[in-house]
Every structure is written in structure tokens, then in C-alpha cells.
Protein backbone atom coordinates (compact mmCIF):
# COMPACT_ATOMS: atom_id res chain seq x y z
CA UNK A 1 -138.52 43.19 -55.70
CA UNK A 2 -140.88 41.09 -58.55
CA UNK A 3 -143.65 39.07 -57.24
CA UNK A 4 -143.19 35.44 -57.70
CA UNK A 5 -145.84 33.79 -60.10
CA UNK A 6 -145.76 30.13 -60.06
CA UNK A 7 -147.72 28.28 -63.42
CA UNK A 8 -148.69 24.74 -62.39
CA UNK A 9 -149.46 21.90 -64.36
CA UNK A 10 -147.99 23.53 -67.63
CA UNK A 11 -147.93 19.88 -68.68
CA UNK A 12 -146.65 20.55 -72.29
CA UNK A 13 -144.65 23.27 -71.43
CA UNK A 14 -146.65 26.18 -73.08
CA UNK A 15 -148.46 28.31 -70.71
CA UNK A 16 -145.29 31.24 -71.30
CA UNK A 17 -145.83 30.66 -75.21
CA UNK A 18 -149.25 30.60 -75.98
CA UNK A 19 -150.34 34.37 -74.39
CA UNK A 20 -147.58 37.33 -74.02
CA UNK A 21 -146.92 37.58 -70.40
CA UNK A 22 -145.09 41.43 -70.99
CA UNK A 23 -147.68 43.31 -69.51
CA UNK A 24 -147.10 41.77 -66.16
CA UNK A 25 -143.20 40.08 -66.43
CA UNK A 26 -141.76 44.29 -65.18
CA UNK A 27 -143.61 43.48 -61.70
CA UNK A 28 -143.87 39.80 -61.33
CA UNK A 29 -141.50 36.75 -62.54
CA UNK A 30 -143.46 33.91 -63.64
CA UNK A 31 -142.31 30.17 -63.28
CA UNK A 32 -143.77 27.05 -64.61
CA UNK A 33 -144.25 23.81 -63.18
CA UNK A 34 -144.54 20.72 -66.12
CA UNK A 35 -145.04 18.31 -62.81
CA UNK A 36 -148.15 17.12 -61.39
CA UNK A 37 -148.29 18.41 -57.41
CA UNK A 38 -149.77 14.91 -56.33
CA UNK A 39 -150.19 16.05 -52.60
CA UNK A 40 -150.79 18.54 -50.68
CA UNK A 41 -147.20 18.50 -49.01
CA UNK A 42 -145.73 18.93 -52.34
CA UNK A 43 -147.94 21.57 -53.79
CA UNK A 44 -146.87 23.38 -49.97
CA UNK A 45 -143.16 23.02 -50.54
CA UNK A 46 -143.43 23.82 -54.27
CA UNK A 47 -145.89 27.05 -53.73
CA UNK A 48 -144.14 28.71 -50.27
CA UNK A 49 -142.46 30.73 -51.86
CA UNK A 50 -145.41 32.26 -54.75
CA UNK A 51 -147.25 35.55 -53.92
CA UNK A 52 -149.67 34.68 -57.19
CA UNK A 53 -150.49 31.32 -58.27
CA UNK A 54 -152.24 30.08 -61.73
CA UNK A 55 -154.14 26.57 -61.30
CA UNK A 56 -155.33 24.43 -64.25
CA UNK A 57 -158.58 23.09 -64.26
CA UNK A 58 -159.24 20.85 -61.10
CA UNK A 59 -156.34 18.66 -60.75
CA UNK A 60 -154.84 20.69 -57.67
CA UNK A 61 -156.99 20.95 -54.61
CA UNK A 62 -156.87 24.22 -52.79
CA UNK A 63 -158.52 23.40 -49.41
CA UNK A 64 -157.82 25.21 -46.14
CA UNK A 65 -155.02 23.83 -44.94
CA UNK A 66 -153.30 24.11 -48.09
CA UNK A 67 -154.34 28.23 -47.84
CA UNK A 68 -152.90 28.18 -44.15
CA UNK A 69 -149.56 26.58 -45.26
CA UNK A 70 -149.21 29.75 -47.84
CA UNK A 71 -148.87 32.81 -46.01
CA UNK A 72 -147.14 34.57 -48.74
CA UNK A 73 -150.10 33.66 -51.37
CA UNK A 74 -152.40 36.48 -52.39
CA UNK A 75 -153.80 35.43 -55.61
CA UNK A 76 -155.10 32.47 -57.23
CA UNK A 77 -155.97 32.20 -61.22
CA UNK A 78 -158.21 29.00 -62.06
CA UNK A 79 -159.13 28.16 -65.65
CA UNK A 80 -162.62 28.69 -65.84
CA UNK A 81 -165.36 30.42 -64.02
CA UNK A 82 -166.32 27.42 -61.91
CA UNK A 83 -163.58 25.43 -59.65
CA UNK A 84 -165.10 22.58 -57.05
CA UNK A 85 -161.70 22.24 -55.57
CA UNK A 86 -160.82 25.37 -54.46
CA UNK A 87 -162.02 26.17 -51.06
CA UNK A 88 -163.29 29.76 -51.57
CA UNK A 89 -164.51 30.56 -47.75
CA UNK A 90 -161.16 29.56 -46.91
CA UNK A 91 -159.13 31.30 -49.12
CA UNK A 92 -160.89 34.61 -48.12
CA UNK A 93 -160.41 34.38 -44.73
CA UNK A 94 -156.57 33.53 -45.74
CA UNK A 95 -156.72 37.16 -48.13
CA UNK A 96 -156.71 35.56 -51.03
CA UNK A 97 -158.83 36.54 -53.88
CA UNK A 98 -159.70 34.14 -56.54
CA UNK A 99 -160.59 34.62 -60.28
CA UNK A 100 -161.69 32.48 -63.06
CA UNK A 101 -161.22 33.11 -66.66
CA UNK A 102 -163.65 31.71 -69.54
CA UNK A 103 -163.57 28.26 -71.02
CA UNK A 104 -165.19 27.10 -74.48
CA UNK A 105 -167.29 24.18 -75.17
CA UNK A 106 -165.94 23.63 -78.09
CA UNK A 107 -162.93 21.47 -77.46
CA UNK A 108 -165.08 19.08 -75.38
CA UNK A 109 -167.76 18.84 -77.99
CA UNK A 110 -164.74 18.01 -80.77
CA UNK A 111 -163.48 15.38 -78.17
CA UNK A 112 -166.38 13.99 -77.57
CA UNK A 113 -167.02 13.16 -81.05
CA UNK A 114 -163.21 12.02 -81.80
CA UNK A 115 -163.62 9.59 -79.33
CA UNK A 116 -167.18 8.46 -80.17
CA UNK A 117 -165.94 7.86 -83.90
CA UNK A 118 -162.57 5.95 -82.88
CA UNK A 119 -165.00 3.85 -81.20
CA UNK A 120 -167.15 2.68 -84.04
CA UNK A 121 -164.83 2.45 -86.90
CA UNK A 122 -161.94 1.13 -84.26
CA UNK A 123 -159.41 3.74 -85.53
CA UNK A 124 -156.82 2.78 -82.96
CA UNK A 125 -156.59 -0.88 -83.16
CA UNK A 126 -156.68 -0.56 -86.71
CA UNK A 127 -154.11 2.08 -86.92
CA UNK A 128 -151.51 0.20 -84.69
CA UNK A 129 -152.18 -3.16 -86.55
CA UNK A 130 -151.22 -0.80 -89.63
CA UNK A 131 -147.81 0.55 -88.49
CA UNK A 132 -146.86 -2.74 -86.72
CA UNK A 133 -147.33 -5.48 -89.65
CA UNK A 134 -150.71 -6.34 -88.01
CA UNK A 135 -153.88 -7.86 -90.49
CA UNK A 136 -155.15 -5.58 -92.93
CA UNK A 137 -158.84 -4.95 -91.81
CA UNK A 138 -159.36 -6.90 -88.08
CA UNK A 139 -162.92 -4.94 -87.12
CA UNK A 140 -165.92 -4.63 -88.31
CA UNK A 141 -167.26 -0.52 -87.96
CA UNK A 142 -170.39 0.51 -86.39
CA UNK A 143 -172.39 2.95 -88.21
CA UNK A 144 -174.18 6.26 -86.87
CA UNK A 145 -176.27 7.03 -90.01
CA UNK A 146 -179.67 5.96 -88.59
CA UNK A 147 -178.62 4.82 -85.29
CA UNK A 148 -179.76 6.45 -81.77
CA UNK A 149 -177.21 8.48 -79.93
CA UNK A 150 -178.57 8.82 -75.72
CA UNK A 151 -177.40 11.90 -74.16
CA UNK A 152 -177.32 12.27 -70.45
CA UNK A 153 -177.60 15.76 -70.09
CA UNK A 154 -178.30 18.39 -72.95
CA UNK A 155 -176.80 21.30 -71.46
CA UNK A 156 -174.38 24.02 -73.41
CA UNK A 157 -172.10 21.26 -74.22
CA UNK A 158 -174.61 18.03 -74.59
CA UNK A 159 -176.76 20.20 -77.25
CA UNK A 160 -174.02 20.87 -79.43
CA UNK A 161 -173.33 17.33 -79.13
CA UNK A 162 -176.81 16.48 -80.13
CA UNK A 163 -176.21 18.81 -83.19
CA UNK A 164 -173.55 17.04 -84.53
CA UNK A 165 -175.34 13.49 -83.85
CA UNK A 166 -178.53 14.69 -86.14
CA UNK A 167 -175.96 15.92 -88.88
CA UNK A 168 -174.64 12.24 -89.03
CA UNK A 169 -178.27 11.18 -89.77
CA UNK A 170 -178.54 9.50 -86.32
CA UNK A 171 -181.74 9.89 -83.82
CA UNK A 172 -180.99 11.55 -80.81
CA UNK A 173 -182.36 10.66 -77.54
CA UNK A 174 -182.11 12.58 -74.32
CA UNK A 175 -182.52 12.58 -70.52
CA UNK A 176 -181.70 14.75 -67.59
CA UNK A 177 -183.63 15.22 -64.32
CA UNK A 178 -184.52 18.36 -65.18
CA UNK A 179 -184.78 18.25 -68.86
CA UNK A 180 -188.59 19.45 -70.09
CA UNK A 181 -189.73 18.44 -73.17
CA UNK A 182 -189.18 21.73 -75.01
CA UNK A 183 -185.70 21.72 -74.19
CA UNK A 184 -185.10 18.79 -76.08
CA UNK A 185 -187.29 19.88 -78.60
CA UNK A 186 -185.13 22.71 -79.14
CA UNK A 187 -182.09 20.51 -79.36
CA UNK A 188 -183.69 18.11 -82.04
CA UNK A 189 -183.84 15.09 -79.25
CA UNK A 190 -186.56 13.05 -77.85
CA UNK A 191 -186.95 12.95 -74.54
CA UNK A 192 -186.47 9.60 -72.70
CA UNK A 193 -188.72 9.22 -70.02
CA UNK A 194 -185.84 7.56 -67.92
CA UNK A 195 -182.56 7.22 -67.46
CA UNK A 196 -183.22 3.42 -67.70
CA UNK A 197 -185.02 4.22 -70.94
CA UNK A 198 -182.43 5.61 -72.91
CA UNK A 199 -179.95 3.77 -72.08
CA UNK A 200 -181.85 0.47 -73.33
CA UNK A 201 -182.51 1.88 -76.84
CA UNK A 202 -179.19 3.69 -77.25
CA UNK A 203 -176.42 2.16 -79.67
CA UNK A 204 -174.36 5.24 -78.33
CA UNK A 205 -174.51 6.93 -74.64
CA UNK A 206 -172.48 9.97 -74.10
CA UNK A 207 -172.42 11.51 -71.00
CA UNK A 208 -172.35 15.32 -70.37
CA UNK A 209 -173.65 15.90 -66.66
CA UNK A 210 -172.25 18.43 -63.96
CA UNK A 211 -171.32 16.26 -60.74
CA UNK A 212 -173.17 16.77 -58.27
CA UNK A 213 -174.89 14.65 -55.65
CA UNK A 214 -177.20 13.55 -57.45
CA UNK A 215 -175.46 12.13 -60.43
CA UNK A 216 -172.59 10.82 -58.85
CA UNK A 217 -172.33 7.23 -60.21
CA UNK A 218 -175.22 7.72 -62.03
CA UNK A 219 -173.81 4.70 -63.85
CA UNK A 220 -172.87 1.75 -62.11
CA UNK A 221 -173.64 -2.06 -62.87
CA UNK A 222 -176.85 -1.99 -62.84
CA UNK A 223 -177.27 0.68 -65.52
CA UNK A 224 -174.56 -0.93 -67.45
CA UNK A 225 -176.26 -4.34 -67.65
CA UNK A 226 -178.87 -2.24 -69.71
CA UNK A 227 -177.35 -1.46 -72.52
CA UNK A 228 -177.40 -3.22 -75.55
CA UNK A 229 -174.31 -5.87 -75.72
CA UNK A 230 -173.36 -3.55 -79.15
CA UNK A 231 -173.71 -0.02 -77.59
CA UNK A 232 -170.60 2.35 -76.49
CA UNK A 233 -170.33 4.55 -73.97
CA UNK A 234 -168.11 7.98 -74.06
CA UNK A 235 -167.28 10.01 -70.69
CA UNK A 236 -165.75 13.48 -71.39
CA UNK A 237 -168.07 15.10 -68.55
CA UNK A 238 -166.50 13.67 -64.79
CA UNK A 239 -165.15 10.22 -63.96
CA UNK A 240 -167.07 9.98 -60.74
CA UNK A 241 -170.46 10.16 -63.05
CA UNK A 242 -169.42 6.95 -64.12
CA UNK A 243 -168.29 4.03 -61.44
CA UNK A 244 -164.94 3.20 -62.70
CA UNK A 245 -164.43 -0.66 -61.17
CA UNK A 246 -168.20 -1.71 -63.01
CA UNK A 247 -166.97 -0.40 -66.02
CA UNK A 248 -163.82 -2.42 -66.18
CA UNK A 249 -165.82 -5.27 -65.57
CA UNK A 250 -168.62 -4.99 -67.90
CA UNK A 251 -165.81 -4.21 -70.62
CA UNK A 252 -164.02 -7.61 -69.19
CA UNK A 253 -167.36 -9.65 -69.59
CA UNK A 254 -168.32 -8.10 -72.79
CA UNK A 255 -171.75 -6.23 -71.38
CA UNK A 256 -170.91 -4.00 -74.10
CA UNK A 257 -169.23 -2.99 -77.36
CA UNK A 258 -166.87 -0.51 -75.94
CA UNK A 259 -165.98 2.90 -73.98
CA UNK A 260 -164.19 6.12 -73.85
CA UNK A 261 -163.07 7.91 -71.17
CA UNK A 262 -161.43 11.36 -71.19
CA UNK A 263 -161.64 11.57 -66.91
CA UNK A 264 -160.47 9.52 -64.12
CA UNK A 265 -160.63 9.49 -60.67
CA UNK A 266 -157.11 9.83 -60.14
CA UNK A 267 -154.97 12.36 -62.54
CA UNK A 268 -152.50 11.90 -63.93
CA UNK A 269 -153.91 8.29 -64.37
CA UNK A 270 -150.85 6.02 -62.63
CA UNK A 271 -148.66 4.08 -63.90
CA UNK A 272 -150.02 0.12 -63.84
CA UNK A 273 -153.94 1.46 -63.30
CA UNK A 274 -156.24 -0.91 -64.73
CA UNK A 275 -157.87 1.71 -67.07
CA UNK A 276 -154.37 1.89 -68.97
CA UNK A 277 -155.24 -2.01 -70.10
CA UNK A 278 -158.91 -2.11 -70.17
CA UNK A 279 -160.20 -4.13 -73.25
CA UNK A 280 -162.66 -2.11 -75.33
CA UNK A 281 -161.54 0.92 -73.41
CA UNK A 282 -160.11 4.17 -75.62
CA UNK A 283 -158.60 6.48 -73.01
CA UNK A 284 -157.20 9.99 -73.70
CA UNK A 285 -155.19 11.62 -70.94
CA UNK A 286 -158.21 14.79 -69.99
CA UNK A 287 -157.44 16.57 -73.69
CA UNK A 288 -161.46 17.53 -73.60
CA UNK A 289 -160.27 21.32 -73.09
CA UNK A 290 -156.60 21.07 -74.24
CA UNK A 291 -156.74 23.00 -77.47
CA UNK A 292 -155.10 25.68 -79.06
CA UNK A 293 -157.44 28.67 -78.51
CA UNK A 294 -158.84 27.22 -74.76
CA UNK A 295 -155.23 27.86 -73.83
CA UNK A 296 -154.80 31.25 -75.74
CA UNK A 297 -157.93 32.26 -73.55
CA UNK A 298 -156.98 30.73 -69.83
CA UNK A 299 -153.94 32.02 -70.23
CA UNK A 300 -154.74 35.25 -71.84
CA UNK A 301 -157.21 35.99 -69.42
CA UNK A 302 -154.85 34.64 -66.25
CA UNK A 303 -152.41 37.72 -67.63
CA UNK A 304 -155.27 39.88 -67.37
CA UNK A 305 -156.70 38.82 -63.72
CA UNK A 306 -152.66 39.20 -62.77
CA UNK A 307 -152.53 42.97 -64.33
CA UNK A 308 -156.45 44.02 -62.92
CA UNK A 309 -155.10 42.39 -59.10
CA UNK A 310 -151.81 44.48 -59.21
CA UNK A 311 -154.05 47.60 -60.39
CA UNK A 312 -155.77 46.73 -57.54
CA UNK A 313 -159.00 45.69 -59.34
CA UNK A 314 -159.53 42.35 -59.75
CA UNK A 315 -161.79 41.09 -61.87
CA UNK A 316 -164.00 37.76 -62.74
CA UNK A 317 -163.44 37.28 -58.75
CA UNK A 318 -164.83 33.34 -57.96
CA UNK A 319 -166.92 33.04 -54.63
């Protein structure tokens, strides 16, 4: 009898097309799931029945009493080599070993700047008042060439950020706890001797931060009520770096130009949330690692963590 293989969150339906599955489908029958598992009682009635299970990203919560309502589970594939949702003490004590695959920076970087540029030259609004009879030419663009661009964080995925910034002409500022002065030397940034610092004399804050303790809502009012009434600020990183209910209102009250946000606390974002009908807000439903070639890899690599665990040797084990 095949081992059961359930896919979850295969959102657009593509997890089965993207990768060949063949040199696992002889010993194990894969099934996808396009819905979001929105609790832990349905992601229990949906997985009893799964010896192997392949998670995307963080949107499904593995605790311990998830593990102890799936006896029959013996695997788990995340994307990525890094899962905070995934209780890995717990799973071992349940038998069940966990891998990662890789994940590229490049689709975040990309996002990052697709949203920071549909900010400034208000692509969207312009684009809808376009195919719906609206006026020709409503906003007025804001340039980069020669404006600053304030990174929180210059990590793997903040420094390419910063690369692309300095190719536009702009001035790149920088700031991290533990960001020395030859790192953002190295990265062609100044660094800001404050958070409070850069995000005064940015025209452009992007935020690219691991969550942690200390930088969960690392912006809030306060730090909002800095910035300059014509700067934007773009989220691709974590929602919770970023306190959701100040941003709606400094967006209602005009504290600033605009905002993107690629993360929410909640996902998939409901139906009615605020964020759906934010003014100034451009939202994109969590497409900063959605590409192409991030799938081919998560995928890829899931096939290969499935094939190495039924050899009996798994490998890029989490925990």
C-alpha cells in the first residue's frame, strides 16, 4: 500500500506541475490541498489520514497538539531551511522528522522593489482610472533619483535591496541593532545612528528584519509620526515588525504618503479586514517568494527530502 502525501496550501494549484513528482508517485500518492487549513481542527481532520506532509512557508502552525492528533504522520517538508511555526521538540518526540529545502532572495528583493515603485509613480490608481474611464493623469509621481531610501536591516535580502536603490541614483541609509559601520560600507549605505534617525530623513523606508523579540513592532505610532508627511513605507519582511492598527491610522490621517504591505497578521487576509480598504495602502496577497523558480526549488527539493526519507536518509533535517 502507497503512502499518503498530502500538499497544503497549493494555492494556485501547481505544486504537482512545477517539479516531476515520478521518482516518488510508485511508493507514495500525493494530494493537494488549494484551501487554507485556518485551524488547527481542520488541518487535524484534513491531515489524519497523511503519513508525509509538505507545508508552505509559515501559514500552518505545527505545534504539539497538532503532532499528537497525527499518529499516522512521519514526515514533514517546510519550504525553507528556517520554520518558527513548527514545533520541532515536539515533533521529535511524536517521530517525526522535519526537513527544509532552500529559498532565494531574489523574489523578495523583485517584490520589494515592485511595490516600492507602484508606490511612487501610483501605478495602480492610475492603471484602474485607465481601464475604467477614470481622468487621464490623477497623481503626481515621486522620484528616487537623488532621494534617500532607509533600510531597516541590511541582511542577504536588505543589501541587495540597497543595490538596486544606489542603481536608481538614490542615497541609501541604513540601520540595524547590530549593523557596524563596515557592513554598511560594504553595502554602499550610511549608517544611521538610530532607528529614529533614519526614519526622519528617509523619503522611502523598507523594512527587511527577522522577527524576533526585539523587533517586534519595531514600528508603531510613535515611529510613524517621524516620518516625513511625503515618505512611504514597504513591508515584505513580517507583519508583526510593523503594528498593523497605527498604520491604518497614520494612512487615515495622512502621517504619510503611502505603504505597502506584502504580510499580515492574519493569512489569508479576511474578507472585510480593514487592510483590504486602507487609503494609501498597496497590498499584495504574500507573493514576496511566489515565483517561478522559488517553486521549482521547494518543490523540487520537497521530492527529494520525500525520496532521501523513504531511502531512509533524510536530509536538510530542521531542529
Amino acid at each position: 500500500m502507497k503512502l499518503r502525501c498530502a500538499v497544503i496550501e497549493d494555492f494556485q494549484s501547481v505544486a504537482t506541475t512545477v517539479v516531476d513528482w515520478s521518482p516518488v508517485t510508485d511508493e507514495v500518492e500525493v494530494v493537494t490541498f488549494t484551501e487554507h487549513l485556518a485551524t488547527e481542527d481542520e488541518a487535524a481532520a484534513a491531515l489524519a489520514d497523511f503519513d508525509l506532509v509538505v507545508t508552505l512557508r509559515e501559514r500552518v502552525p505545527f505545534p504539539a497538539e497538532l503532532f499528537a492528533r497525527l499518529p499516522r504522520l512521519r514526515l514533514l517538508v517546510a519550504s525553507g531551511m528556517r520554520n518558527s511555526v513548527i514545533d520541532l521538540d515536539a515533533a521529535r518526540r511524536h517521530g517525526v522528522v522535519v526537513c527544509g529545502t532552500a529559498s532565494s532572495s531574489t523574489p523578495p528583493v523583485e517584490l520589494t522593489w515592485a511595490l516600492l515603485l507602484g508606490l511612487a509613480r501610483g501605478i495602480v490608481p492610475e492603471a484602474q482610472a485607465l481601464r475604467t474611464g477614470g481622468p487621464w493623469q490623477s497623481t503626481l509621481g515621486a522620484d528616487l533619483h537623488g532621494r534617500t531610501l532607509g533600510l531597516l536591516g541590511l541582511g542577504k535580502i536588505g543589501g541587495r535591496v540597497a543595490r538596486v536603490g544606489l542603481a536608481f541614483g538614490m542615497d541609501v541609509l541604513a540601520w540595524s541593532q547590530n549593523l557596524t559601520e563596515e557592513r554598511a560600507h560594504e553595502a554602499g549605505a550610511a549608517r544611521a545612528a538610530s532607528k529614529e534617525e533614519l526614519l526622519a530623513s528617509s523619503d522611502f523606508v523598507s523594512v527587511h528584519l527577522a522577527l524576533g523579540e526585539r523587533s517586534r513592532g519595531l514600528i508603531g505610532a510613535a515611529e510613524l509620526a517621524l516620518m516625513r508627511p511625503t515618505a512611504y513605507l514597504v513591508n515584505t519582511s513580517r507583519a508583526a515588525l510593523v503594528d498593523t492598527d497605527a498604520l491604518l491610522a497614520a494612512l487615515d490621517a495622512g502621517v504619510i504618503a503611502g505603504a505597502a504591505t506584502d504580510v499580515f497578521d492574519i493569512e489569508p487576509l479576511p474578507a472585510g479586514h480593514p487592510v483590504r480598504t486602507a487609503p494609501g495602502l498597496l497590498a499584495t496577497p504574500h507573493l514576496g517568494y511566489v515565483s517561478r523558480a522559488n517553486y521549482a526549488t521547494y518543490y523540487g527539493q520537497a521530492v527529494e527530502d520525500i525520496r532521501a526519507f523513504l531511502d531512509g536518509q533524510p536530509v536538510r533535517r530542521l531542529g
